[in-house]
Protein backbone atom coordinates (compact mmCIF):
# COMPACT_ATOMS: atom_id res chain seq x y z
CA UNK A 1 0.00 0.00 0.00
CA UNK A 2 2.61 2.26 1.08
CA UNK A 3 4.63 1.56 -2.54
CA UNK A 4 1.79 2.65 -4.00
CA UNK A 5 0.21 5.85 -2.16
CA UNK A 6 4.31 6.57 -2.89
CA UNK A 7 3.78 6.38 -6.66
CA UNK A 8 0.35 8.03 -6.93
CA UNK A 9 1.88 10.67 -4.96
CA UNK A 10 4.86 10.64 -7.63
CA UNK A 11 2.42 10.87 -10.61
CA UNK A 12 0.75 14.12 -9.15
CA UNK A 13 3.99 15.75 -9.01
CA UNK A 14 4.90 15.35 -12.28
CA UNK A 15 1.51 15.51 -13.76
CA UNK A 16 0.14 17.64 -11.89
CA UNK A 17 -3.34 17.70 -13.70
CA UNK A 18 -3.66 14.13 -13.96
CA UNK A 19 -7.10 12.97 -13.52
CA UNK A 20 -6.84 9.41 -12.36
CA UNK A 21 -3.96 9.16 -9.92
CA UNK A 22 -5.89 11.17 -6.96
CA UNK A 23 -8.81 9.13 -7.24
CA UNK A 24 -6.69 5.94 -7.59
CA UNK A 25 -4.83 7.64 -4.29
CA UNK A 26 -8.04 7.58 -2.15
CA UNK A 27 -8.87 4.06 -2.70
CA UNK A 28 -5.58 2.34 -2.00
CA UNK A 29 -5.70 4.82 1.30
CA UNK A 30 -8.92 3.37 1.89
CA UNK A 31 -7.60 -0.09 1.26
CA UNK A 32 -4.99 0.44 3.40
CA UNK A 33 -7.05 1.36 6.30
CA UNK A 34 -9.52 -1.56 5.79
CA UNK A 35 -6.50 -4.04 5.94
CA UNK A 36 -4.45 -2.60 9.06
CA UNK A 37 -7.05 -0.39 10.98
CA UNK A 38 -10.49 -1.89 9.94
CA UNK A 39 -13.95 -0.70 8.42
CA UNK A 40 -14.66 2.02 10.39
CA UNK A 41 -11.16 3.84 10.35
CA UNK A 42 -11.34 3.16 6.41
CA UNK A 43 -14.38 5.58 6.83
CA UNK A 44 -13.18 8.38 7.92
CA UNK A 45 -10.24 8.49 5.55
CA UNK A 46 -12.14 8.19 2.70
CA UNK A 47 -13.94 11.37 4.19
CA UNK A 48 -11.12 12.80 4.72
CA UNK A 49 -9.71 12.41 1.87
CA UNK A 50 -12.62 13.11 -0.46
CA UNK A 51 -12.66 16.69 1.33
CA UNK A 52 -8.85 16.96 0.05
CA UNK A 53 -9.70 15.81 -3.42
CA UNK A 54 -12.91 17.83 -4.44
CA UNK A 55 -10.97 20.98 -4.72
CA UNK A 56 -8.38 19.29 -6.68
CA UNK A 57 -11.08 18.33 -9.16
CA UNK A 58 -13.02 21.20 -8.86
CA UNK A 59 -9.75 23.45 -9.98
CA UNK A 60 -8.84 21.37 -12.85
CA UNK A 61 -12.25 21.94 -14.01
CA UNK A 62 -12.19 25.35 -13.83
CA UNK A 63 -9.53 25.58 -15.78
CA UNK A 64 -11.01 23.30 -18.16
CA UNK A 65 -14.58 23.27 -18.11
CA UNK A 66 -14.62 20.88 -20.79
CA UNK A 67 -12.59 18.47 -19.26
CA UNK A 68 -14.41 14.89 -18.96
CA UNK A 69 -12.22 12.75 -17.18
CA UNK A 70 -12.16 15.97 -14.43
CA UNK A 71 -15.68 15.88 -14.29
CA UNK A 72 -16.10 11.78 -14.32
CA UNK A 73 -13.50 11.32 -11.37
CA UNK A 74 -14.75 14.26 -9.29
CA UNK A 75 -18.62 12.67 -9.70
CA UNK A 76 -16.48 9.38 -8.94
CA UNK A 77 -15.61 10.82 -5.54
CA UNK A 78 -18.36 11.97 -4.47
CA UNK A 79 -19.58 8.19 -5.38
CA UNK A 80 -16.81 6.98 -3.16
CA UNK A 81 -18.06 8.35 -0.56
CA UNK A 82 -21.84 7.30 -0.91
CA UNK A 83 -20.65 3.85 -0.92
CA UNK A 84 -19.32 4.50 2.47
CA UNK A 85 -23.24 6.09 3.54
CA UNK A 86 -24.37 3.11 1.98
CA UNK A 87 -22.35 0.50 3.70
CA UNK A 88 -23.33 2.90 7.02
CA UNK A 89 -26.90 2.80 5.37
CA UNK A 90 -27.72 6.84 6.12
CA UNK A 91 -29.76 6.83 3.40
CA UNK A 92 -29.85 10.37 3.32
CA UNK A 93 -26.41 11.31 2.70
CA UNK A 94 -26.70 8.11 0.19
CA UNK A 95 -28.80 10.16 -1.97
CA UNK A 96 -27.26 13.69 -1.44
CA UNK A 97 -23.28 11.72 -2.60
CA UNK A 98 -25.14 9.99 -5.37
CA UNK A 99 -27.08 12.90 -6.67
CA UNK A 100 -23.80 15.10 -6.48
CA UNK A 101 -21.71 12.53 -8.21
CA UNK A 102 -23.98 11.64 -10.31
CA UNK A 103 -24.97 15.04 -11.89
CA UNK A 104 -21.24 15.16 -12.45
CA UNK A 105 -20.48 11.63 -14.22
CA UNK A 106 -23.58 12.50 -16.27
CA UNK A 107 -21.98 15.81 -17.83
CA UNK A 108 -18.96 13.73 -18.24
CA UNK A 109 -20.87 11.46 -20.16
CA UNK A 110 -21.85 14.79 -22.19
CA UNK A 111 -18.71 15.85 -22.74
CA UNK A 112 -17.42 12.34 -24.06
CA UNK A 113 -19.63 9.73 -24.31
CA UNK A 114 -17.10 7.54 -25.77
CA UNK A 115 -15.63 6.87 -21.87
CA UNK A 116 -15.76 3.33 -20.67
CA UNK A 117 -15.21 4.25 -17.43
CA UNK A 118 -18.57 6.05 -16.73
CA UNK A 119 -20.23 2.99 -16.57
CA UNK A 120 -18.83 1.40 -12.99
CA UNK A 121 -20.44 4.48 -11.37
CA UNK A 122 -23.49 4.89 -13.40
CA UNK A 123 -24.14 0.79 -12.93
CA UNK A 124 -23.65 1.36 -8.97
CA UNK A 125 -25.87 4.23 -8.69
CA UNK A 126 -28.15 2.38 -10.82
CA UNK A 127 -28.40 -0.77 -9.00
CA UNK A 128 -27.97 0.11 -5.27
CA UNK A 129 -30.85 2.96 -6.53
CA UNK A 130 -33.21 -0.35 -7.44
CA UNK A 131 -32.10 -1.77 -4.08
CA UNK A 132 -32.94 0.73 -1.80
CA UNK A 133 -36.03 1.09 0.27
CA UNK A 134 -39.28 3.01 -1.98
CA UNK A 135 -38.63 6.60 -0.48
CA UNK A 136 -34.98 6.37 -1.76
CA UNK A 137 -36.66 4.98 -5.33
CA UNK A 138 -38.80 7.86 -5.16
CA UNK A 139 -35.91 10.62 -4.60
CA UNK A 140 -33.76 8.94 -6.76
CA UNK A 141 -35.87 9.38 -9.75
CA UNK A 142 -36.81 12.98 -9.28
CA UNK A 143 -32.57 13.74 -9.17
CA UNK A 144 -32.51 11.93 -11.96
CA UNK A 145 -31.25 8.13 -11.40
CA UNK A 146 -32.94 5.16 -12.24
CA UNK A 147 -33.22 2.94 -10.07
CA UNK A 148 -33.00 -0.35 -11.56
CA UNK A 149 -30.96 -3.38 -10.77
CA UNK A 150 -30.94 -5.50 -14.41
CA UNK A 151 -30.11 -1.84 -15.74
CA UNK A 152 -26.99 -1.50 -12.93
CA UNK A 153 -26.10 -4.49 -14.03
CA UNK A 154 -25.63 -3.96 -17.79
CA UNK A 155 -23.48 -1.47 -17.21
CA UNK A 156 -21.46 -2.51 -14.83
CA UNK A 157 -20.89 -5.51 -17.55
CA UNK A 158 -20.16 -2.67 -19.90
CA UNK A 159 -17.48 -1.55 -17.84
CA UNK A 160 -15.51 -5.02 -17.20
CA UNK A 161 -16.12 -5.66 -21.24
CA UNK A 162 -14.61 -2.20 -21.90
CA UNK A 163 -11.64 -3.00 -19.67
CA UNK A 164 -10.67 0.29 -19.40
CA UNK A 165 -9.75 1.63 -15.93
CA UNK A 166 -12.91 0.11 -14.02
CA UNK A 167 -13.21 -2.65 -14.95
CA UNK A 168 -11.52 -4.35 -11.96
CA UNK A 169 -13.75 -2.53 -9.46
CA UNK A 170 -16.99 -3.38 -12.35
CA UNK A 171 -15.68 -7.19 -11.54
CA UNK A 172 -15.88 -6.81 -8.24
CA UNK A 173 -18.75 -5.23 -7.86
CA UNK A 174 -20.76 -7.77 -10.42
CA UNK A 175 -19.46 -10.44 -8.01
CA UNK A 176 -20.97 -8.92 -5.13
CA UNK A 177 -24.18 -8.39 -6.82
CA UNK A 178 -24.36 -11.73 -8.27
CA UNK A 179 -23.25 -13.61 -5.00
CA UNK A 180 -24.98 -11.88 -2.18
CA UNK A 181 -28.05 -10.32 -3.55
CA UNK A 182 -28.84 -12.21 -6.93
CA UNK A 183 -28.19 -15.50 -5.48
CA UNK A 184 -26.31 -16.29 -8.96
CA UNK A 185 -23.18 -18.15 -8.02
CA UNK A 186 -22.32 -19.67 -11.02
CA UNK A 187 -22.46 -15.90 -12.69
CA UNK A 188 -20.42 -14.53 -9.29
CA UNK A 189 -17.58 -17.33 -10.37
């Protein structure tokens, strides 16, 4: 973990408007703190550390207001930490994360619909949407998201075809859905 916070800190140095590498940087953090210090420690840094990276994103855009991949990984932070309010299941701040990040991946989308990558987030959002209790449904459709799980799904398979840089995390997050709330093993091997 350490190698690699130490690389993704080496990439924003010299590339100082790369898009991925801060994103990249939160989750091994957060990885980090799941394996040594546990769930709930892996919490806060991903808080923490999504409060140091919206500016980041947020500046790069305003330089750039047509920048996609600025726009996809900032709404992909703010996802990062709704899956966090999910796992905590504060519905609430579910919806406000999702809505945020979502409103962002969707002008990324805009801006270049040709990105693999949108999919992982826009298949979460979808399918954790079409999971969630009706008065989540409800709000989620009037922001915009549709909450449906075979729709999640399809994209989240769009993203592990596309094998761009989700589709790891698209794997993973099939599996999950496949294993522990589709009761589909043979699809979750």
């Amino acid at each position: 973990f350490e190698l690699s916070i130490s690389n993704l800190d080496s990439v924003m140095i010299r590339q100082p408007k790369h898009t991925v590498a801060p994103f990249v940087k939160i989750a091994a953090q957060w990885m980090k703190a799941q394996v040594f210090e546990g769930y709930d420690s892996s919490y806060v840094v991903i808080y923490r550390e999504t409060e140091k990276t919206i500016p980041y994103y947020e500046a790069l855009i305003k330089e750039n207001e047509n920048d996609a991949e600025a726009f996809l990984y900032l709404g992909c932070t703010y996802g990062i930490r709704a899956r966090v309010d999910l796992a905590r299941k504060e519905w609430l701040n579910v919806l406000y994360s999702s809505y945020k990040g979502y409103r962002k991946i969707k002008h990324s989308e805009n801006l270049n619909p040709d990105q693999a990558d949108i999919y992982m987030p826009i298949g979460l959002l979808e399918y954790f949407a079409g999971m969630s209790p009706m008065p989540v449904k409800i709000l989620a459709n009037l922001f915009g998201i549709t909450p449906d799980t075979e729709l999640g799904i399809i994209h989240l398979e769009a993203a592990v075809d596309a094998k761009s840089y989700s589709w790891i995390e698209s794997a993973n997050a099939l599996t999950y859905c496949w294993l522990y709330f589709e009761n589909d093993v043979e699809k979750a091997e």
